[in-house]
Protein backbone atom coordinates (compact mmCIF):
# COMPACT_ATOMS: atom_id res chain seq x y z
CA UNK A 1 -8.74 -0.35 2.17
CA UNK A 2 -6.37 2.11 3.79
CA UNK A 3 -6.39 -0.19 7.00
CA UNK A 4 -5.53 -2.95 5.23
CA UNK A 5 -2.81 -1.56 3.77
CA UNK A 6 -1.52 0.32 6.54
CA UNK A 7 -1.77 -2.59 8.46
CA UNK A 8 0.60 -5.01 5.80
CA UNK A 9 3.11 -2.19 5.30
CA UNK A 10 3.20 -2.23 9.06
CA UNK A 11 4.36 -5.79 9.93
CA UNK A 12 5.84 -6.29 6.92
CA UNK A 13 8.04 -3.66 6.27
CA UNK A 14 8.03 -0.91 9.00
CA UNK A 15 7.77 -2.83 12.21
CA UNK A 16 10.89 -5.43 10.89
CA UNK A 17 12.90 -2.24 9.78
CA UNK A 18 11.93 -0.77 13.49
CA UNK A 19 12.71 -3.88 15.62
CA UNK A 20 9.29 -4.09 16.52
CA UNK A 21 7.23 -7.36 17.16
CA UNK A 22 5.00 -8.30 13.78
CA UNK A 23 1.94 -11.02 14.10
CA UNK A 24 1.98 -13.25 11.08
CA UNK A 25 -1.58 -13.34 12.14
CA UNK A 26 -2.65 -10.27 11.27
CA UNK A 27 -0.55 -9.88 8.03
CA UNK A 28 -2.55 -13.21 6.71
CA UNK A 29 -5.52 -11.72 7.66
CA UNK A 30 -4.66 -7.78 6.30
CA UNK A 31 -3.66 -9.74 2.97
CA UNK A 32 -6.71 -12.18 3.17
CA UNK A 33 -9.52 -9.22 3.35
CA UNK A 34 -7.20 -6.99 1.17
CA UNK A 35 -7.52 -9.55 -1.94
CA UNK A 36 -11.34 -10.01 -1.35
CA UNK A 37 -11.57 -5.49 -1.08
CA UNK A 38 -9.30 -5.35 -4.68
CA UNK A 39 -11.23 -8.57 -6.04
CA UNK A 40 -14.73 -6.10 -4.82
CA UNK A 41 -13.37 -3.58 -6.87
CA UNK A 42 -12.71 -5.04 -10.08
CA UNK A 43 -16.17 -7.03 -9.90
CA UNK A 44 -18.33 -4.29 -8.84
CA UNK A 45 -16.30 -1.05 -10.07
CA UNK A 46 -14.18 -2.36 -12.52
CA UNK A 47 -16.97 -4.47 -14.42
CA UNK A 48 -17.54 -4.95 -18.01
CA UNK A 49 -13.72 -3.41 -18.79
CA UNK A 50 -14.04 -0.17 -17.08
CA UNK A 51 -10.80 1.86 -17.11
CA UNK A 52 -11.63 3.95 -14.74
CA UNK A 53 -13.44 3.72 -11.25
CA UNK A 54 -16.68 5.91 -12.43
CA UNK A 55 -17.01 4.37 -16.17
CA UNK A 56 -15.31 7.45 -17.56
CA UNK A 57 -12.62 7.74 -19.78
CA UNK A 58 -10.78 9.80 -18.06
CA UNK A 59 -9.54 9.32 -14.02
CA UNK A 60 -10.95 10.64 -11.30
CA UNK A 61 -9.95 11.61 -7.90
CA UNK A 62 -11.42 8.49 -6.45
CA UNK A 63 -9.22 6.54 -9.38
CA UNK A 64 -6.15 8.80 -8.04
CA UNK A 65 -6.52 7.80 -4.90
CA UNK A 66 -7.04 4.15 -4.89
CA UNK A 67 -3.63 3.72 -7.07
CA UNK A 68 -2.04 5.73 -4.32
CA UNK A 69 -3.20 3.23 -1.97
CA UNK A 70 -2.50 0.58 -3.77
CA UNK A 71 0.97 1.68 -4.94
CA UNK A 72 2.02 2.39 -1.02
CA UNK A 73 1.51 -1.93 -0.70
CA UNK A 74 5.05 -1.82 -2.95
CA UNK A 75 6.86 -0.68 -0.19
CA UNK A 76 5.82 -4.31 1.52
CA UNK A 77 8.38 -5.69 -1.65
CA UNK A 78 11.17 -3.98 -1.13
CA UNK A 79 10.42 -2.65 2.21
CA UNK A 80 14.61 -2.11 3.71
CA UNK A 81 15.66 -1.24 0.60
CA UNK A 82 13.37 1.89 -0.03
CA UNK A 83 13.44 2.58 3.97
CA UNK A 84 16.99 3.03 4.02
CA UNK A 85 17.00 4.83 0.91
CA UNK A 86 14.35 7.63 2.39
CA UNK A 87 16.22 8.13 5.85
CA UNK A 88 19.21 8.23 4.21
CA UNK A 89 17.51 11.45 2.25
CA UNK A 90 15.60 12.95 5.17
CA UNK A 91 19.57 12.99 6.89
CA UNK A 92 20.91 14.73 4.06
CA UNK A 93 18.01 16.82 3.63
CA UNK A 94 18.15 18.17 7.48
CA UNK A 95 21.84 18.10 6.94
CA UNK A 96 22.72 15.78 9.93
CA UNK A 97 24.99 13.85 7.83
């Protein structure tokens, strides 16, 4: 899963932002085998209305870490916007403005 999504927020969001080339190719593909891995997970993990990745009612680490994952794909929405936003703190922050 991290592949995948490393893969979409690369030529969708970083690589445009960069001026690097991006293959729709591979984002159709990235996105094709992303839907069947989070369509996996609610069948087989998520079955019979399961909160939680392990059947528990509370989260675990593996629950943690798939939102993480999963939350990074936002970045593919809004990519310039929240791109310019964190270099524009990483130059304040190093105080090269």
């Amino acid at each position: 899963m991290f592949v995948l999504a490393a893969t979409l927020v690369m030529h969708t969001a970083l690589a445009p932002f960069l001026g690097l080339a991006t293959s729709p190719h591979v984002v159709k593909q990235a996105e094709k085998l992303l839907m069947q891995s989070l369509g996996r997970i609610e069948s087989v993990w998520l079955k019979d209305d399961a909160k939680f990745l392990l059947g528990s009612p509370q989260p675990s680490i593996a629950d943690l870490s798939l939102v993480c994952e999963i939350m990074q794909l936002e970045v593919c929405v809004f990519p310039v916007t929240i791109l310019s936003a964190v270099l524009t703190c990483e130059i304040v922050l190093s105080g090269n403005m």
